[in-house]
N, C-alpha and C. Protein backbone atom coordinates (compact mmCIF):
# COMPACT_ATOMS: atom_id res chain seq x y z
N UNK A 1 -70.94 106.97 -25.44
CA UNK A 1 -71.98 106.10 -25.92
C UNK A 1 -73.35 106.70 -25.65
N UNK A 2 -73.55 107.43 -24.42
CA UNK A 2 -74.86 107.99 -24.31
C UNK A 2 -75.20 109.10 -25.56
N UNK A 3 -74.60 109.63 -25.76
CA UNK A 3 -74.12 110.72 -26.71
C UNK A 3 -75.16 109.98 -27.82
N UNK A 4 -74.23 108.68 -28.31
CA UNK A 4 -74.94 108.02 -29.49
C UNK A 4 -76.38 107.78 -29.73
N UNK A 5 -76.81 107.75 -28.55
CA UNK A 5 -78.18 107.57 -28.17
C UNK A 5 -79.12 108.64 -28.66
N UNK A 6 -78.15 109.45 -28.70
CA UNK A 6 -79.47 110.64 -28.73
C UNK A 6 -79.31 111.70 -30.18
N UNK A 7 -78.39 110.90 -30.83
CA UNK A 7 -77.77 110.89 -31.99
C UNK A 7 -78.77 110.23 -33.20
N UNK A 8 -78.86 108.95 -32.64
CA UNK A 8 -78.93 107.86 -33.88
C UNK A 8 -80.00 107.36 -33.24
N UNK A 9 -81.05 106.95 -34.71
CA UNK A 9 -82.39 106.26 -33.63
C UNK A 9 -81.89 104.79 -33.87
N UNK A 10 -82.87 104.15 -33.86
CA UNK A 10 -82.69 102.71 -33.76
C UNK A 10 -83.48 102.05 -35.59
N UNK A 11 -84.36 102.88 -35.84
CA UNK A 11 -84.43 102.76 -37.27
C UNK A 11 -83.37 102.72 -38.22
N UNK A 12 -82.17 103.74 -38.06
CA UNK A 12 -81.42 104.14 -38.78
C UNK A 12 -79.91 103.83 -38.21
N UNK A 13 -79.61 103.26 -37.35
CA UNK A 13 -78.98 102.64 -36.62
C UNK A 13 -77.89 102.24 -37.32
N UNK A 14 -78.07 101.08 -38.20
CA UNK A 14 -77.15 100.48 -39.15
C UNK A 14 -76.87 100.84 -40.16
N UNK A 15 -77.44 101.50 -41.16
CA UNK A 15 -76.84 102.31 -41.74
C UNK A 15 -75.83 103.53 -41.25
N UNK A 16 -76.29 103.93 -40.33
CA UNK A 16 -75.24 105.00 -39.54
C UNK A 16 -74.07 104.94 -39.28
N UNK A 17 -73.68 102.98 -38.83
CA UNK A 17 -72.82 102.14 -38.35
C UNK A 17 -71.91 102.30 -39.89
N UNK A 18 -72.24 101.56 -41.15
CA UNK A 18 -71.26 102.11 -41.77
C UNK A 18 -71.77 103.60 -42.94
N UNK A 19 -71.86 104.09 -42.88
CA UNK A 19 -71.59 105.80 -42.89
C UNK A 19 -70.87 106.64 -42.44
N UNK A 20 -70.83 105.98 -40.92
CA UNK A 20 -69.73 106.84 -40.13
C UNK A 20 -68.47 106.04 -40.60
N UNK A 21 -68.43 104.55 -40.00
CA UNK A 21 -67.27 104.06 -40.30
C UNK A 21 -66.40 104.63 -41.72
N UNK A 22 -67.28 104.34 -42.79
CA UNK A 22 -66.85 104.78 -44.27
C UNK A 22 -65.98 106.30 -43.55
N UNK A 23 -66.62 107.32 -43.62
CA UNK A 23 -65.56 108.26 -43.53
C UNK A 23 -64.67 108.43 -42.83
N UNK A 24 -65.04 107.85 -41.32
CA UNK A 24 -63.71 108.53 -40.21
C UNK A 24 -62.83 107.34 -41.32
N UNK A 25 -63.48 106.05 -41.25
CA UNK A 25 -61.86 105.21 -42.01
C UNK A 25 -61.32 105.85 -43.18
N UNK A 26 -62.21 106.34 -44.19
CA UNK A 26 -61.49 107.44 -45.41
C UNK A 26 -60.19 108.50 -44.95
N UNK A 27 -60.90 109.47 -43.63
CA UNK A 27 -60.29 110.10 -43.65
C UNK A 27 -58.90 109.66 -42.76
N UNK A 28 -59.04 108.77 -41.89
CA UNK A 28 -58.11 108.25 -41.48
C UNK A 28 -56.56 107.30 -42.36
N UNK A 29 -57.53 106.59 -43.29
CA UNK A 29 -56.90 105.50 -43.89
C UNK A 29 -56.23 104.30 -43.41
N UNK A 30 -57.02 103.98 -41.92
CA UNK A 30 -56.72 102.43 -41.71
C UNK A 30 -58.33 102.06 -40.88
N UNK A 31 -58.74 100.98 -41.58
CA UNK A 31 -59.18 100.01 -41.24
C UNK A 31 -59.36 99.47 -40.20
N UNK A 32 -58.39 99.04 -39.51
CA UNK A 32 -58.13 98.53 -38.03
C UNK A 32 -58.60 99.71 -37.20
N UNK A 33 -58.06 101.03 -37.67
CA UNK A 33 -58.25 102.11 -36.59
C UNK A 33 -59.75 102.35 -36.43
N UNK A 34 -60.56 102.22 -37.62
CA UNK A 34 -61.84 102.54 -37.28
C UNK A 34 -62.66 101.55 -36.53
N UNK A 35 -62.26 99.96 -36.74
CA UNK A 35 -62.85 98.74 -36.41
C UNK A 35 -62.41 98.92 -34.61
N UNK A 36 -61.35 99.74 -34.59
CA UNK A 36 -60.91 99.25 -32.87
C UNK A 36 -61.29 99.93 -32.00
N UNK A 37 -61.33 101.30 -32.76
CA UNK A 37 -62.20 102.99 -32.04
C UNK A 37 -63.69 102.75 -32.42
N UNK A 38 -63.97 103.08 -33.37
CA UNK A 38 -65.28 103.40 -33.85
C UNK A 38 -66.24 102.00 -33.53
N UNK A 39 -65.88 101.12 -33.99
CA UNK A 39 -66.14 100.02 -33.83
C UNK A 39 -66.75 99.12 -32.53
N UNK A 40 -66.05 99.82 -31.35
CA UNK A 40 -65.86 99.02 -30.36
C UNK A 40 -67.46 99.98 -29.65
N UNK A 41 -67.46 101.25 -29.84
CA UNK A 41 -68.75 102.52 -29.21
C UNK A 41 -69.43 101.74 -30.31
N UNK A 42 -69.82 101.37 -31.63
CA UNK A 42 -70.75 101.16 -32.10
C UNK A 42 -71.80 99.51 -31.43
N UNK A 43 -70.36 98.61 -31.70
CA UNK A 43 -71.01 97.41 -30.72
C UNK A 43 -72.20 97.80 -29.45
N UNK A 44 -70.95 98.26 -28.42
CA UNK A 44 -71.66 98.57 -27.43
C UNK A 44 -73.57 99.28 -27.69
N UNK A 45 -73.37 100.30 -28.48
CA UNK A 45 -75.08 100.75 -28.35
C UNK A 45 -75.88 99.94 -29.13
N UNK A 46 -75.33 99.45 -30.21
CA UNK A 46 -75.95 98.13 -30.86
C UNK A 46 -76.37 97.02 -30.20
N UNK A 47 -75.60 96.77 -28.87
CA UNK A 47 -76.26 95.21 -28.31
C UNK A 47 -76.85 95.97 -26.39
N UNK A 48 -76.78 97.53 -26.38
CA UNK A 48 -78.00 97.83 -25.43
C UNK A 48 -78.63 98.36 -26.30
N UNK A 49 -79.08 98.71 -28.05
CA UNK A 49 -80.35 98.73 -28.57
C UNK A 49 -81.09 97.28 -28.79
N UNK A 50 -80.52 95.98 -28.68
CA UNK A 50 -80.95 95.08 -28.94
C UNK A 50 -81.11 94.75 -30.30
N UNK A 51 -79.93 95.12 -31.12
CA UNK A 51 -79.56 94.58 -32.40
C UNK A 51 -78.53 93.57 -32.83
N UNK A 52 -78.55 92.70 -33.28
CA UNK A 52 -77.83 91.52 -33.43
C UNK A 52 -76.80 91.69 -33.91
N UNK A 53 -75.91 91.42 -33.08
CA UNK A 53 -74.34 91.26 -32.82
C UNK A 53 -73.40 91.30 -34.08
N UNK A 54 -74.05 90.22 -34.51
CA UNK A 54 -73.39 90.61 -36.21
C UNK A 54 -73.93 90.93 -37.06
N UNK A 55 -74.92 91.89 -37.29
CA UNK A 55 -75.40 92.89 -38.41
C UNK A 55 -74.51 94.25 -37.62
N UNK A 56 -74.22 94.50 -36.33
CA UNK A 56 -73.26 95.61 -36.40
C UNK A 56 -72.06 95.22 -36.58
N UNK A 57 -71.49 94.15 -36.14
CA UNK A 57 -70.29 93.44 -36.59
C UNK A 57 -70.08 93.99 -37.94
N UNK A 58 -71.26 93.70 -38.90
CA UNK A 58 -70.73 93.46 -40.38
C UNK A 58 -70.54 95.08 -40.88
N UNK A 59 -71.60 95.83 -40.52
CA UNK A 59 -71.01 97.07 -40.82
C UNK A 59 -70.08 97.35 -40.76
N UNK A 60 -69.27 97.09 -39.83
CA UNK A 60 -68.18 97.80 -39.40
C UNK A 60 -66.88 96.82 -40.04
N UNK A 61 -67.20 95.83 -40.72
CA UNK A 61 -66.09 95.03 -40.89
C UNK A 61 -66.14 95.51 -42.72
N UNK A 62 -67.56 95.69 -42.95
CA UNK A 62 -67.61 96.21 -44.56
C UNK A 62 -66.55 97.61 -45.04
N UNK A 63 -66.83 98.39 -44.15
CA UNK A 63 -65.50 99.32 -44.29
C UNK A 63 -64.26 98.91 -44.44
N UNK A 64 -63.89 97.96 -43.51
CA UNK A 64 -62.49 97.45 -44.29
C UNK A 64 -62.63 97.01 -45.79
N UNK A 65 -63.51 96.50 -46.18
CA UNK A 65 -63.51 96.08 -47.64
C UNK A 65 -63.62 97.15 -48.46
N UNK A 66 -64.67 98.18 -47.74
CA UNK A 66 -64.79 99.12 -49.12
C UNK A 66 -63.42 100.09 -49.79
N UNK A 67 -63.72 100.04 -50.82
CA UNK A 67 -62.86 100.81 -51.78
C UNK A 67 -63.44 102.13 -52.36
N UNK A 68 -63.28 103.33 -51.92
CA UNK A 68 -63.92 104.63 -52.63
C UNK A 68 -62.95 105.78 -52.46
């Protein structure tokens, strides 16, 4: 998670949230796997950047929906 920090600003934050999700879940092809891995490190720096709980929630839940 520190990692992420120095990665991703806080401007660009949520979009990042699903960008990443979108591919590792592409290349993976489950849903669950990205929401339970990816998902769980994204929460976390999302609510010590002080971004609301469910705008990263939703990123990460939009990947399950998307179709590409």
């Amino acid at each position: 998670m520190v990692f992420g920090f120095h990665l991703i600003s806080a401007k660009w934050f949520l979009p990042s949230v699903f960008i990443v999700c979108t591919i590792v879940g592409t290349a993976i092809g489950s849903a669950f796997t990205v929401i339970s891995t990816v998902g769980i490190a994204f929460m976390g720096m999302g609510i010590t950047m002080g971004m609301n709980p469910a705008m990263v929630a939703g990123g990460n839940y939009l990947r399950s929906n998307f179709r590409g």
